[in-house]
N, C-alpha and C. Protein backbone atom coordinates (compact mmCIF):
# COMPACT_ATOMS: atom_id res chain seq x y z
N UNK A 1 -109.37 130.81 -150.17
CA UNK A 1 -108.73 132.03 -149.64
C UNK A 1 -107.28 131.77 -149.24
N UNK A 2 -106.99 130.50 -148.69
CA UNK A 2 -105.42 130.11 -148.50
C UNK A 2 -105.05 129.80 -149.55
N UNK A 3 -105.51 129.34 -150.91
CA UNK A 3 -104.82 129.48 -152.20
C UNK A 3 -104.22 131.01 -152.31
N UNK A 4 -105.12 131.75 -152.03
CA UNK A 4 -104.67 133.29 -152.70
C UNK A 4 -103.66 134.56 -151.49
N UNK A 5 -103.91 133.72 -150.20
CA UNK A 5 -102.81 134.14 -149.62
C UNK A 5 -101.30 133.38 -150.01
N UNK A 6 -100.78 132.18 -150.17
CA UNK A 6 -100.39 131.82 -150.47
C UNK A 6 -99.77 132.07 -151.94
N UNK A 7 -100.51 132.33 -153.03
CA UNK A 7 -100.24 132.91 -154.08
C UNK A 7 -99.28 134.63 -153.80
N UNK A 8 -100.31 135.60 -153.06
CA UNK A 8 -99.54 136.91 -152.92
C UNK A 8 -98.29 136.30 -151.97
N UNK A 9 -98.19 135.86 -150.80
CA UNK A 9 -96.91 135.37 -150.62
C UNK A 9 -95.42 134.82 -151.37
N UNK A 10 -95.98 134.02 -152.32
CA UNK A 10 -95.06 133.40 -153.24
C UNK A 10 -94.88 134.76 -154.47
N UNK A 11 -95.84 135.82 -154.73
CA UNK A 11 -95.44 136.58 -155.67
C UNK A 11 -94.21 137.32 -154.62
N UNK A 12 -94.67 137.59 -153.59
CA UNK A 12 -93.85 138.82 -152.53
C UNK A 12 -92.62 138.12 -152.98
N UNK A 13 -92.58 136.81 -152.44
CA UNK A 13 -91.35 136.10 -152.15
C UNK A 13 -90.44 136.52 -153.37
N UNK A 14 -90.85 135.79 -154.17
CA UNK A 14 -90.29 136.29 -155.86
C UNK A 14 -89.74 137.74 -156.18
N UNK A 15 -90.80 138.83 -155.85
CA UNK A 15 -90.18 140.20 -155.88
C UNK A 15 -89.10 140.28 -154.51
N UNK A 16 -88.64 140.05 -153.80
CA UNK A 16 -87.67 140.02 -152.71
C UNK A 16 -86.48 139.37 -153.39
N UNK A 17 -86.72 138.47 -154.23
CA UNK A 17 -85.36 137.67 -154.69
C UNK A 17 -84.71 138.24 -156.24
N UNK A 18 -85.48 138.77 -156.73
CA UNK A 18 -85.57 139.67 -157.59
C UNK A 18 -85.01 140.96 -157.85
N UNK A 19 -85.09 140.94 -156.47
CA UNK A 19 -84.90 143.19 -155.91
C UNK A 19 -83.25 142.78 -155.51
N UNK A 20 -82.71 141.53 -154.53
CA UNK A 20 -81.85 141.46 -154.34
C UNK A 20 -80.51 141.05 -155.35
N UNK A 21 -81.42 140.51 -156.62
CA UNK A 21 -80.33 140.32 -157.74
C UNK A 21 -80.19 141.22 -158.49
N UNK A 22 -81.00 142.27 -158.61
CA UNK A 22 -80.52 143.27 -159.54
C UNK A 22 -80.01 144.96 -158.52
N UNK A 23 -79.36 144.97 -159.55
CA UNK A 23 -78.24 146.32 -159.25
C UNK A 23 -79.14 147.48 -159.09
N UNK A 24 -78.77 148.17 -157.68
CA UNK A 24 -79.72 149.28 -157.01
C UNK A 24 -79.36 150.40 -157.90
N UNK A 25 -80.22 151.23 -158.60
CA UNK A 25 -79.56 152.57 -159.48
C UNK A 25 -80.95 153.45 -158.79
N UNK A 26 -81.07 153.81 -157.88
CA UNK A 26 -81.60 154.67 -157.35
C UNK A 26 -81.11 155.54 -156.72
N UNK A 27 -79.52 155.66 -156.43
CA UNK A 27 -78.61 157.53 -155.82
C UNK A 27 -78.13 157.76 -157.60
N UNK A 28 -78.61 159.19 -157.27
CA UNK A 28 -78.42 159.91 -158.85
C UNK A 28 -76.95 160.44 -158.12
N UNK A 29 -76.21 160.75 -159.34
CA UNK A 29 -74.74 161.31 -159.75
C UNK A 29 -75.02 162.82 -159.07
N UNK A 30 -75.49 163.58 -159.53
CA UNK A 30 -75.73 165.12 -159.36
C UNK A 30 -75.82 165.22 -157.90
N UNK A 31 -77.06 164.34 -157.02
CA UNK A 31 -77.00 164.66 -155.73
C UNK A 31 -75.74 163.68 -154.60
N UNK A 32 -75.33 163.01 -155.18
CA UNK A 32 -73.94 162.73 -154.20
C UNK A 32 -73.14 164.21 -154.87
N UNK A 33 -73.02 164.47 -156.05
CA UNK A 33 -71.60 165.35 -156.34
C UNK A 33 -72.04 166.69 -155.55
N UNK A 34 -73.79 167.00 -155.37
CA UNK A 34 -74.11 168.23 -154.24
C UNK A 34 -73.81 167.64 -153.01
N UNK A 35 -73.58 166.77 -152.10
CA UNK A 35 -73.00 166.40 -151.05
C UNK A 35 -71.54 166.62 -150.65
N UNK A 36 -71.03 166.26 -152.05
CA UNK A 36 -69.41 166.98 -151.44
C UNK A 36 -69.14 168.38 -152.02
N UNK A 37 -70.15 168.88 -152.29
CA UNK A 37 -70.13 170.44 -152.18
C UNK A 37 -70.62 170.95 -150.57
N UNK A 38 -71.27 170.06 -150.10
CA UNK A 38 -71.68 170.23 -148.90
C UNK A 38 -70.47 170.22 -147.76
N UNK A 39 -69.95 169.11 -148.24
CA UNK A 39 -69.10 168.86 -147.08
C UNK A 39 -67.59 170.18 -147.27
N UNK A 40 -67.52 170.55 -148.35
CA UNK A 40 -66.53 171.39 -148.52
C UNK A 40 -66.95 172.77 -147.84
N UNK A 41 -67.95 173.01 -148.02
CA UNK A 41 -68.67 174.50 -147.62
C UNK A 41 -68.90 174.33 -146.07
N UNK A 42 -69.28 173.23 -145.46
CA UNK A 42 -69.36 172.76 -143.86
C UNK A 42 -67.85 172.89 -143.71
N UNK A 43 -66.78 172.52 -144.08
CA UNK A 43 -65.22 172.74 -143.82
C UNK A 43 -64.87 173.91 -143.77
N UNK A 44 -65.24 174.79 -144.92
CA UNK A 44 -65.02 176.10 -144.69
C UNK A 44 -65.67 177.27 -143.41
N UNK A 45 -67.32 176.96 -143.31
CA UNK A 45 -67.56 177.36 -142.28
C UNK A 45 -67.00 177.18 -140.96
N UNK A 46 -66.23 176.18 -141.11
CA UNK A 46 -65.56 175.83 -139.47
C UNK A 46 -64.38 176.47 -139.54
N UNK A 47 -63.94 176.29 -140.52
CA UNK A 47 -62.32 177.34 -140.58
C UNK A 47 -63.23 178.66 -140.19
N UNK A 48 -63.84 179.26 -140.56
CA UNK A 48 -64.31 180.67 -140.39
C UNK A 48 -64.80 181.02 -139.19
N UNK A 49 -65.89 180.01 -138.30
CA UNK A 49 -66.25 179.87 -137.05
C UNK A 49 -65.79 179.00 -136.27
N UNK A 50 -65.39 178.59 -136.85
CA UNK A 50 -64.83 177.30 -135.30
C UNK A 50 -63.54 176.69 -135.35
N UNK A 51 -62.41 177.50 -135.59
CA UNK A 51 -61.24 177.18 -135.97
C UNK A 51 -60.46 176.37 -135.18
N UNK A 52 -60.79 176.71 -133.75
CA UNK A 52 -60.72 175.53 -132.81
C UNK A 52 -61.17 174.90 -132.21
N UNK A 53 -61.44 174.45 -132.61
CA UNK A 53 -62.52 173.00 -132.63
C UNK A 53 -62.68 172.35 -131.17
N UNK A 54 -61.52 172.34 -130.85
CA UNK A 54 -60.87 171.13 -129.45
C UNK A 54 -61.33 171.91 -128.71
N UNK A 55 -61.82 173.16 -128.55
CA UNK A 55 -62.46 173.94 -127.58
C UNK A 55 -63.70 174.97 -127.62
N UNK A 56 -64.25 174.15 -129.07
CA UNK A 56 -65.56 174.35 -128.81
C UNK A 56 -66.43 173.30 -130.02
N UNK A 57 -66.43 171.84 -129.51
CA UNK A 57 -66.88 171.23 -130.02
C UNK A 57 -68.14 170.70 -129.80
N UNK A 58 -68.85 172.04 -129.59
CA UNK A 58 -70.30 171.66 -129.81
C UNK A 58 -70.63 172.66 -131.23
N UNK A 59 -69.95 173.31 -131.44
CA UNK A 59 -69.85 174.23 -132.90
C UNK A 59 -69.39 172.99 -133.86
N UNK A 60 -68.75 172.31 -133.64
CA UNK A 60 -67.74 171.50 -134.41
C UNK A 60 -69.39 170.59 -134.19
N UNK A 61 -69.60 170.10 -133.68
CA UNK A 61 -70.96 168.80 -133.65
C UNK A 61 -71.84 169.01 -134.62
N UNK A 62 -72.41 170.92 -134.58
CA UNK A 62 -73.29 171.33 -134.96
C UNK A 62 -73.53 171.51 -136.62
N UNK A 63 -71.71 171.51 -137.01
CA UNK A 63 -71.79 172.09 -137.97
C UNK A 63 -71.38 170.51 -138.78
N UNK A 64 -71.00 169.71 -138.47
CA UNK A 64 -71.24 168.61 -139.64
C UNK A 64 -72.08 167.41 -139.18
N UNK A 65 -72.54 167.74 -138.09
CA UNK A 65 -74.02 167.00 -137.96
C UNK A 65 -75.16 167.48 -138.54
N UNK A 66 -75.06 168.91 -138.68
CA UNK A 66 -76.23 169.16 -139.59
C UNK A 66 -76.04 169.20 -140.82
N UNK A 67 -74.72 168.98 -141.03
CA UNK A 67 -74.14 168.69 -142.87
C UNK A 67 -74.58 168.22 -143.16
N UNK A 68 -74.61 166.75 -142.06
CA UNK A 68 -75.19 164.75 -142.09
C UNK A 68 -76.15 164.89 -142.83
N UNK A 69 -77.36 165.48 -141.83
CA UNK A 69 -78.55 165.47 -142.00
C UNK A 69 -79.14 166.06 -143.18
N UNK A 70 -78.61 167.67 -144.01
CA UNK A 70 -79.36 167.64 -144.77
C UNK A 70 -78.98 166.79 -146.12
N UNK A 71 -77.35 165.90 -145.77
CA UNK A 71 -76.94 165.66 -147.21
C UNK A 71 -77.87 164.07 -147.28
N UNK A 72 -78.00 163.30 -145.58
CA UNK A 72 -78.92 162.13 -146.16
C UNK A 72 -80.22 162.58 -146.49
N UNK A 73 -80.80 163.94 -146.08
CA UNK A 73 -81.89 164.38 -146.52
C UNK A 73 -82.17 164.45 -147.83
N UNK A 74 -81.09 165.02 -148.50
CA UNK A 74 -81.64 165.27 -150.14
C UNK A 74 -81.48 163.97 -150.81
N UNK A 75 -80.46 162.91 -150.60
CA UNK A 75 -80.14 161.72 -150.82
C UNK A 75 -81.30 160.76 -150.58
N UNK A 76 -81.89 161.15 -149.51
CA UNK A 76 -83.24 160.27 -149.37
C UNK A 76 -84.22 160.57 -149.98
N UNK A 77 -84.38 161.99 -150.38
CA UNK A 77 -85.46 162.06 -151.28
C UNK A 77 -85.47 162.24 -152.46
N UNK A 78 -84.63 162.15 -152.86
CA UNK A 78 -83.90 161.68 -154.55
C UNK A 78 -83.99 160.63 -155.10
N UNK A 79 -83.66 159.76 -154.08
CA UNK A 79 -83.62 158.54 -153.54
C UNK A 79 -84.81 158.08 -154.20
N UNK A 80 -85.84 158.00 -153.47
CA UNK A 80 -87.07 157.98 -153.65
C UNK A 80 -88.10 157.83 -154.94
N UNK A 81 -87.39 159.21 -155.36
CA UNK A 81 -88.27 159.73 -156.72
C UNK A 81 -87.42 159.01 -157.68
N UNK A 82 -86.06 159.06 -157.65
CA UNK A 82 -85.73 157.99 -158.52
C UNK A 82 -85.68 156.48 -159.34
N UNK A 83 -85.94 156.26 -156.79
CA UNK A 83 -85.90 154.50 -157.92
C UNK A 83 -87.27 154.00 -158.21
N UNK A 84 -88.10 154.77 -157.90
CA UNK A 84 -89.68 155.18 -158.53
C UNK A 84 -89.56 154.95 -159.74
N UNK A 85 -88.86 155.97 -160.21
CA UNK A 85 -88.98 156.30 -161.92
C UNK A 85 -87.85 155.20 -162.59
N UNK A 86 -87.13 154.56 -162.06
CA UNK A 86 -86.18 153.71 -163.02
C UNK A 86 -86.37 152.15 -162.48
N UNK A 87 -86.99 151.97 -161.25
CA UNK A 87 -87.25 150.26 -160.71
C UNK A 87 -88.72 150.28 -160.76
N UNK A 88 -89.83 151.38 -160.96
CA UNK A 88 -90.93 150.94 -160.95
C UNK A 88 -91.52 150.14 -160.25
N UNK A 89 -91.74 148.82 -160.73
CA UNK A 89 -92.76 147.92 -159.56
C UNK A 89 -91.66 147.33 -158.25
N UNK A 90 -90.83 147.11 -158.54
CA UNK A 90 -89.90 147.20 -157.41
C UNK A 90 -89.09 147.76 -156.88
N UNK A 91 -89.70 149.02 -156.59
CA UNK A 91 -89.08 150.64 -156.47
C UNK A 91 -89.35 149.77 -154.70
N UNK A 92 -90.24 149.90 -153.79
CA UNK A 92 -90.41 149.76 -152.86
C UNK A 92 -89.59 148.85 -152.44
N UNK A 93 -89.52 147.66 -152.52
CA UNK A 93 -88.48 146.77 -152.00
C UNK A 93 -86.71 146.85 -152.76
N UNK A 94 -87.03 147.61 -153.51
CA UNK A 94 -85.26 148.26 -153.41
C UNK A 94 -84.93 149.28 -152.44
N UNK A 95 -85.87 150.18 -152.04
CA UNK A 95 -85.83 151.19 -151.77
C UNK A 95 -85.49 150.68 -149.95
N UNK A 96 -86.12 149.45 -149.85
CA UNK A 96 -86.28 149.13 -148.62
C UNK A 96 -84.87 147.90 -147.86
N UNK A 97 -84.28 147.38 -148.90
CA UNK A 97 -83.13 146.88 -149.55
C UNK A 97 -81.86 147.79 -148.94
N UNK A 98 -82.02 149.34 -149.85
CA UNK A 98 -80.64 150.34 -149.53
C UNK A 98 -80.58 150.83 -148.22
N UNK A 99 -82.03 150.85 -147.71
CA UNK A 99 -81.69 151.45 -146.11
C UNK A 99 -81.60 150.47 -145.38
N UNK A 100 -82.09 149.17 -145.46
CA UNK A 100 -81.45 147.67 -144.53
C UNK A 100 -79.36 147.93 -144.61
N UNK A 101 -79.38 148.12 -145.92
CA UNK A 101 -77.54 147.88 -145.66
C UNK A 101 -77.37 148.92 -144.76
N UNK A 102 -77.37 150.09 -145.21
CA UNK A 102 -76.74 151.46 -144.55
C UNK A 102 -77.04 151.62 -143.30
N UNK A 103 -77.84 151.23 -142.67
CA UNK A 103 -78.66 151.83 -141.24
C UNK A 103 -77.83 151.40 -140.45
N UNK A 104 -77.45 149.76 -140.38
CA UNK A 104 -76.69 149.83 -139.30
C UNK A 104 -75.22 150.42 -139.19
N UNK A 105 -74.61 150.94 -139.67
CA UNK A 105 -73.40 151.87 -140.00
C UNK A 105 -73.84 152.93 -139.57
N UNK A 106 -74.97 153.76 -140.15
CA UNK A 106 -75.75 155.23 -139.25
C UNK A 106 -76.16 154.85 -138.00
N UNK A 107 -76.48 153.86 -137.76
CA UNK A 107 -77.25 153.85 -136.26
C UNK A 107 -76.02 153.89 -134.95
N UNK A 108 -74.85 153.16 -135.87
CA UNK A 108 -73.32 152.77 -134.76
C UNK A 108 -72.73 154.38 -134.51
N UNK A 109 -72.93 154.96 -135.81
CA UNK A 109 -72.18 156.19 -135.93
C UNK A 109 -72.97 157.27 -135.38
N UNK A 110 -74.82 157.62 -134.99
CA UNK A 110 -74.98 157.93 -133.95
C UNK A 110 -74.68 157.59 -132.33
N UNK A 111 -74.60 156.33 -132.24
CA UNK A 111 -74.67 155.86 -130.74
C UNK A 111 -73.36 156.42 -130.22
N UNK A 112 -72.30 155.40 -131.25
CA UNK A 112 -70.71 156.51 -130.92
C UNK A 112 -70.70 157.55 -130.55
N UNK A 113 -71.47 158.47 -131.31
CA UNK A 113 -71.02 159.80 -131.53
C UNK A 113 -71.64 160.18 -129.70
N UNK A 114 -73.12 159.85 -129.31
CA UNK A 114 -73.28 160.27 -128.08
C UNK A 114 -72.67 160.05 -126.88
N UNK A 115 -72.01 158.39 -127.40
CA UNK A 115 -71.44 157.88 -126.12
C UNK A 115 -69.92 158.67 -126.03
N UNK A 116 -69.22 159.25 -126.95
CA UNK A 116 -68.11 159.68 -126.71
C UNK A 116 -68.55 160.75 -125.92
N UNK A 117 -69.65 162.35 -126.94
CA UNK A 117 -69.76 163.48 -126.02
C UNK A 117 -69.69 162.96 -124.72
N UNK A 118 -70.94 161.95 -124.04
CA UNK A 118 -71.07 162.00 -123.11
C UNK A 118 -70.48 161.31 -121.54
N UNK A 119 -69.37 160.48 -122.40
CA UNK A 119 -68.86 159.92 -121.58
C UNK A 119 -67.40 160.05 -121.43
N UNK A 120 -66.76 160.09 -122.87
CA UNK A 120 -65.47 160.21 -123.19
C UNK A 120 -65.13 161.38 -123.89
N UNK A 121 -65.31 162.58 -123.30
CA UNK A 121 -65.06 164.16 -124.20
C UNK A 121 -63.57 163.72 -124.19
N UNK A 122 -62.53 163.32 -123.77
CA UNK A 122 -61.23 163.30 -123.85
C UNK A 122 -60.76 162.82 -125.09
N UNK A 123 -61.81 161.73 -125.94
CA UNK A 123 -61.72 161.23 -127.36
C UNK A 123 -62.46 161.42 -128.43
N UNK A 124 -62.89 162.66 -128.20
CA UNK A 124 -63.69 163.39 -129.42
C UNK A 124 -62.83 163.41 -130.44
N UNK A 125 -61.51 164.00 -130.26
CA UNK A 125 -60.48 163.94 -131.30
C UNK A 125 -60.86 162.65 -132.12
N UNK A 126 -61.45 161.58 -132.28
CA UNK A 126 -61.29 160.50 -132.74
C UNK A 126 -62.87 160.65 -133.68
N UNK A 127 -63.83 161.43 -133.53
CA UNK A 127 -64.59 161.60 -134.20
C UNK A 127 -64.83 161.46 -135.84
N UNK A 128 -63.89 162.73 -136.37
CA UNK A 128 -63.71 162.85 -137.78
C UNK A 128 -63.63 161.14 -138.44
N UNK A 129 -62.27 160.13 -137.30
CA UNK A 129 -61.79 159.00 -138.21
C UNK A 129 -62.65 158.13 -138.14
N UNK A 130 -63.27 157.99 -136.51
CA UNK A 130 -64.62 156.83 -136.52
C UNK A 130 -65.73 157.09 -137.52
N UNK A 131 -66.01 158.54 -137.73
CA UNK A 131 -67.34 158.82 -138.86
C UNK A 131 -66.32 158.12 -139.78
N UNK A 132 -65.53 158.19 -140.74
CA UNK A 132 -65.16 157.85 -141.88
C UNK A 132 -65.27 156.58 -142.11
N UNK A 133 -64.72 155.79 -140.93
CA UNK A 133 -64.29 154.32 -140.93
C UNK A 133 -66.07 153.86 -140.77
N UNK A 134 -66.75 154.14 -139.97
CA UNK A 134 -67.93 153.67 -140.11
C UNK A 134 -69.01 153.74 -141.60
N UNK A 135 -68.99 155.27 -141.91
CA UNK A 135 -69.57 155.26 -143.36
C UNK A 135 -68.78 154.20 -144.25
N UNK A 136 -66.92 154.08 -144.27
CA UNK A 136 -66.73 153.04 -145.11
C UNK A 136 -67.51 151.78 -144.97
N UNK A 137 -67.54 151.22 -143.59
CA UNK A 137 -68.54 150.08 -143.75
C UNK A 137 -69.96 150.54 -144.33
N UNK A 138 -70.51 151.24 -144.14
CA UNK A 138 -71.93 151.48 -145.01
C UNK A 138 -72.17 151.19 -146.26
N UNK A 139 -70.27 152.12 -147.13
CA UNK A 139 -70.15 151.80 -148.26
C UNK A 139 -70.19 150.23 -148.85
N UNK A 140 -69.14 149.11 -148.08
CA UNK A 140 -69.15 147.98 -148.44
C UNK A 140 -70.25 147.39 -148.17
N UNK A 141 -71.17 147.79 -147.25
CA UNK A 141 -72.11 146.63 -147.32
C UNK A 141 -73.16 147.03 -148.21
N UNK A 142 -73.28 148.03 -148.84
CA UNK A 142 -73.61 148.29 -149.63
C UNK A 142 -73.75 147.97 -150.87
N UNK A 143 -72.24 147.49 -151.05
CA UNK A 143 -71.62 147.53 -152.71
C UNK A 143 -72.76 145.96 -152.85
N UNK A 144 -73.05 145.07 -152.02
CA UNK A 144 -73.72 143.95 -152.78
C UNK A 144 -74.83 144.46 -153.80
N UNK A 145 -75.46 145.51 -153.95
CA UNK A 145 -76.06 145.72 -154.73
C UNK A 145 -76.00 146.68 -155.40
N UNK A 146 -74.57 147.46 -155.70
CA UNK A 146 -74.14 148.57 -156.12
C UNK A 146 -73.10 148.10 -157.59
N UNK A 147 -72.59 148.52 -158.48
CA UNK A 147 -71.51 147.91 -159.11
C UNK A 147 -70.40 147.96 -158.26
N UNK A 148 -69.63 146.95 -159.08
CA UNK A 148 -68.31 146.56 -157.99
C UNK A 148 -67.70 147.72 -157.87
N UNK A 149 -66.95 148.60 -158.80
CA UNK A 149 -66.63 149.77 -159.00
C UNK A 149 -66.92 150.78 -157.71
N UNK A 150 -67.55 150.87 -156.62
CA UNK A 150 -67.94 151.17 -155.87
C UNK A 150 -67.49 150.77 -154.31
N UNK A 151 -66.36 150.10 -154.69
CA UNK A 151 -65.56 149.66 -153.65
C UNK A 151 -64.62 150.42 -153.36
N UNK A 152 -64.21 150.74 -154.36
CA UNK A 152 -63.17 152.36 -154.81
C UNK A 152 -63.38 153.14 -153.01
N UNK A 153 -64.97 153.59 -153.50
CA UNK A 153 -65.13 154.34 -152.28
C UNK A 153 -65.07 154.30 -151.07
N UNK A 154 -65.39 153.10 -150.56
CA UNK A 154 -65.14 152.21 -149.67
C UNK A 154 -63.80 152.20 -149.06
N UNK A 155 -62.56 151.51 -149.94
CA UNK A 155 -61.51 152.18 -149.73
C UNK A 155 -61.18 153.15 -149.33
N UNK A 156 -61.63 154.28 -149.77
CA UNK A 156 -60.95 155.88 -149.87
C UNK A 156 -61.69 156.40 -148.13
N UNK A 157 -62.49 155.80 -148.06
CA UNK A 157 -63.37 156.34 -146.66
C UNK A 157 -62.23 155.63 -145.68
N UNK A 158 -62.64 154.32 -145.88
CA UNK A 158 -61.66 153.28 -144.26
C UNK A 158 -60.04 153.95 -144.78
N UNK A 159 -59.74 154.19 -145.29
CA UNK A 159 -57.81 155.01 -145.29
C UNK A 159 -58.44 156.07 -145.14
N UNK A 160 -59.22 156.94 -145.31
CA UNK A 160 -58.93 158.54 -144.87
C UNK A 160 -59.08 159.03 -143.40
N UNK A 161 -60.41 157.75 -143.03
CA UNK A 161 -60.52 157.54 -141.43
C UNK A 161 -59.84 157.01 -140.91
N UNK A 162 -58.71 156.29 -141.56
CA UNK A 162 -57.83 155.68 -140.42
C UNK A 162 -56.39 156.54 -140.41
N UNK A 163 -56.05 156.97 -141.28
CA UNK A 163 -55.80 158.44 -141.18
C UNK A 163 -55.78 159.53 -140.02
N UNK A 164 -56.87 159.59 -140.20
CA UNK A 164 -57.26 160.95 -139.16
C UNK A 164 -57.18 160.66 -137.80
N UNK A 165 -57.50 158.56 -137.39
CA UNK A 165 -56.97 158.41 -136.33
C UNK A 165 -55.67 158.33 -135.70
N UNK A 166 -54.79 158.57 -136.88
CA UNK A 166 -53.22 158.45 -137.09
C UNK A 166 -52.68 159.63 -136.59
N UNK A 167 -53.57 160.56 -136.76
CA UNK A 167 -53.01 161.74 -136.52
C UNK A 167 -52.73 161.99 -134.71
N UNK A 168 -53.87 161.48 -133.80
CA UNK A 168 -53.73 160.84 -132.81
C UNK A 168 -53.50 162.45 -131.77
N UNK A 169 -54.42 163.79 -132.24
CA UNK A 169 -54.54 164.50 -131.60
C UNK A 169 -55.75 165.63 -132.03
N UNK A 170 -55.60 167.13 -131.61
CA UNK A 170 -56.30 168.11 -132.00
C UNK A 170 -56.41 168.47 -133.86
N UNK A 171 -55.43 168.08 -134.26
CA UNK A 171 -55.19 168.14 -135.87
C UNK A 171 -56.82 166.91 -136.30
N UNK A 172 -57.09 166.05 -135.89
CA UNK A 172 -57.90 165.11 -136.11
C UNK A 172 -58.86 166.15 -136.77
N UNK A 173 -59.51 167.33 -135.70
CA UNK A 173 -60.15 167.53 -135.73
C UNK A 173 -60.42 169.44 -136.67
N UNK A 174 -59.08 169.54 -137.27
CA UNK A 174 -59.02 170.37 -138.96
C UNK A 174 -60.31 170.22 -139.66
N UNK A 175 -61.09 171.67 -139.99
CA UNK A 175 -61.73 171.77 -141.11
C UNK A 175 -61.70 170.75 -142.16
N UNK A 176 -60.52 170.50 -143.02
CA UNK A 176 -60.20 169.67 -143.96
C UNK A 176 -59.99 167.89 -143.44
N UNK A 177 -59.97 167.48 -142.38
CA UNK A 177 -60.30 166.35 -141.97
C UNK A 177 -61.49 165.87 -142.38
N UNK A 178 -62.09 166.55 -142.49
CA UNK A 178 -64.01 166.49 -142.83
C UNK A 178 -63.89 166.79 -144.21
N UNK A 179 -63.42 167.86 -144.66
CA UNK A 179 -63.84 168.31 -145.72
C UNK A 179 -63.33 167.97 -146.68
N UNK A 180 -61.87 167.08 -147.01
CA UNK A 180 -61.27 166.88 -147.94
C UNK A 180 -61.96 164.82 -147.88
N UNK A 181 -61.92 164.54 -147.31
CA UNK A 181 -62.29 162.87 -146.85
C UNK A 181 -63.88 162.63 -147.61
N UNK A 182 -64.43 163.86 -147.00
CA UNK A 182 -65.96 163.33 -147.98
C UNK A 182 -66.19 164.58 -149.20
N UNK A 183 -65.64 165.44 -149.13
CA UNK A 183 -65.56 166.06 -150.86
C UNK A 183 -64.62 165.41 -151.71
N UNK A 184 -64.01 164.38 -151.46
CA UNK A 184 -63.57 163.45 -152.35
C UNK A 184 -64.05 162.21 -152.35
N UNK A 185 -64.54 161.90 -151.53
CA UNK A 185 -65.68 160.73 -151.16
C UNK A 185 -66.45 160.60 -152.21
N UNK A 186 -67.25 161.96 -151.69
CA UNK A 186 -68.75 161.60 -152.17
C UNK A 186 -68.76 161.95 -153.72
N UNK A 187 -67.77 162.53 -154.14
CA UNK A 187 -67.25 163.30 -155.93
C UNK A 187 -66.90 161.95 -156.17
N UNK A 188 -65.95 160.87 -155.51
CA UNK A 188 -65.62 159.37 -156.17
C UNK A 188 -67.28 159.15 -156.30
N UNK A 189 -67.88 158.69 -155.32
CA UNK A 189 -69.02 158.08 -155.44
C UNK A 189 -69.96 158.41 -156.57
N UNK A 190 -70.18 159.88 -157.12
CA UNK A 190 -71.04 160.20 -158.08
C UNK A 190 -70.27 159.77 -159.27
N UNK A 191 -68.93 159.92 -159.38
CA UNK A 191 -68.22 159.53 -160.37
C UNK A 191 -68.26 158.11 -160.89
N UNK A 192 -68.68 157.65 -160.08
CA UNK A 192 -68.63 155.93 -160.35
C UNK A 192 -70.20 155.75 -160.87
N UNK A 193 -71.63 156.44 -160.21
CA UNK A 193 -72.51 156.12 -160.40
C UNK A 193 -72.83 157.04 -161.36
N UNK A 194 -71.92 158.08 -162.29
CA UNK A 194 -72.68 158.53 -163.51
C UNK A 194 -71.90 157.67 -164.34
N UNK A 195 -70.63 157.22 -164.43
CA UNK A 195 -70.25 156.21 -165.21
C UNK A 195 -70.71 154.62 -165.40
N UNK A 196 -71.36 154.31 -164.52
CA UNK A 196 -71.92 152.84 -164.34
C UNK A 196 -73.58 153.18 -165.19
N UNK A 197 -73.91 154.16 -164.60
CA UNK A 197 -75.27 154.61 -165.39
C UNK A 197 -75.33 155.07 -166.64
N UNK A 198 -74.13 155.03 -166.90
CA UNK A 198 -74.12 155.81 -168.78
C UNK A 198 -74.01 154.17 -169.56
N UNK A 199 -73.01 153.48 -168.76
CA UNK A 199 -72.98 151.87 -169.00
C UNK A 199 -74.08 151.10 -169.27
N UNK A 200 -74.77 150.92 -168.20
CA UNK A 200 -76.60 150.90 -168.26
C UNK A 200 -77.11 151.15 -168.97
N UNK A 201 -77.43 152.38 -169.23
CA UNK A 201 -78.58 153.15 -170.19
C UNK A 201 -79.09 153.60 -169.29
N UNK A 202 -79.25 154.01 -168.30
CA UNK A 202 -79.83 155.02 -167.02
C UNK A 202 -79.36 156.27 -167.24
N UNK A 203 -80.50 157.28 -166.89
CA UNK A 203 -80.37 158.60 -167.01
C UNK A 203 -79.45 158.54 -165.98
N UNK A 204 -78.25 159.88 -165.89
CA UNK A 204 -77.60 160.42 -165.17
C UNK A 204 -78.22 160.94 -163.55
């Protein structure tokens, strides 16, 4: 019986070293390029309702925190069904792989986000650039199992967030701070992963 625990151990082991050398193709093109449709249409709603932001930024919270949520929502369950259908037997430990990188970047970029409301409302203005600069790290730690090509994005996030902290007031916090930073974001990002996947032989 310790032969055959030992055996499923050493197979596990093997699929773990396995999952980490090959290239994650489980975010489809179509649902990042619906994300920065998201984030453009969340920009516009704030121009329309919440134009000033600096004085009512719990409208401003509401409306691209729940952007967040449904865009990692559809992303996660795309996610899912994808690398199902294109990693097969090591759909699970890839799958388990992409949310080890990213989490801790989401988990910093919640905690931030509460500790400012609740402690530092005077530096909310700084919101828009810390989300950016933090998702850029998500992006890079990411890229180890992404094509290199994917650094692009990475880039474009840490300058657009550092950016917005440049701005170093109420402007931070513009509709298009949000909306131009990740509708060009997340349009790079699909752009890279329908071109790397046509490279491949992976469906789009």
């Amino acid at each position: 019986m310790n032969e055959l625990y030992k055996a499923l151990g050493d197979i596990s082991s093997i699929r773990r070293q396995v999952a980490h050398s090959t290239e994650f193709r489980g975010y489809g093109p179509a649902t990042l390029a619906t994300t920065s449709g998201f984030a453009i249409l969340a920009a516009g709603a704030q121009a329309v309702w919440c134009p000033d932001a600096s004085n009512h930024i719990t409208a401003y919270l509401v409306i691209w925190i729940s952007t967040a949520i449904l865009s990692a929502g559809l992303i996660g369950v795309q996610t899912v069904t994808r690398t199902h259908r294109i990693h097969s037997g090591m759909a699970d430990e890839m799958i388990r792989m992409a949310v080890e990188q990213f989490l801790p970047a989401a988990g910093a970029g919640v905690l931030m986000t509460i500790v400012l409301v609740r402690a530092v409302p005077s530096a909310l203005w700084m919101l828009p650039g810390l989300w950016q600069v933090i998702f850029s790290l998500g992006v890079f730690s990411s890229c180890r199992f992404l094509s290199r090509p994917m650094l692009a994005a990475g880039v474009w996030y840490l300058l657009s967030g550092l950016t917005c902290i440049m701005l170093a007031d109420v402007r931070a916090l513009s509709p298009w701070a949000m909306g131009i930073p990740y509708g060009v974001g997340q349009l790079l990002i699909a752009g890279i992963l329908y071109f790397t996947a046509e490279e491949g032989g992976d469906e789009s």
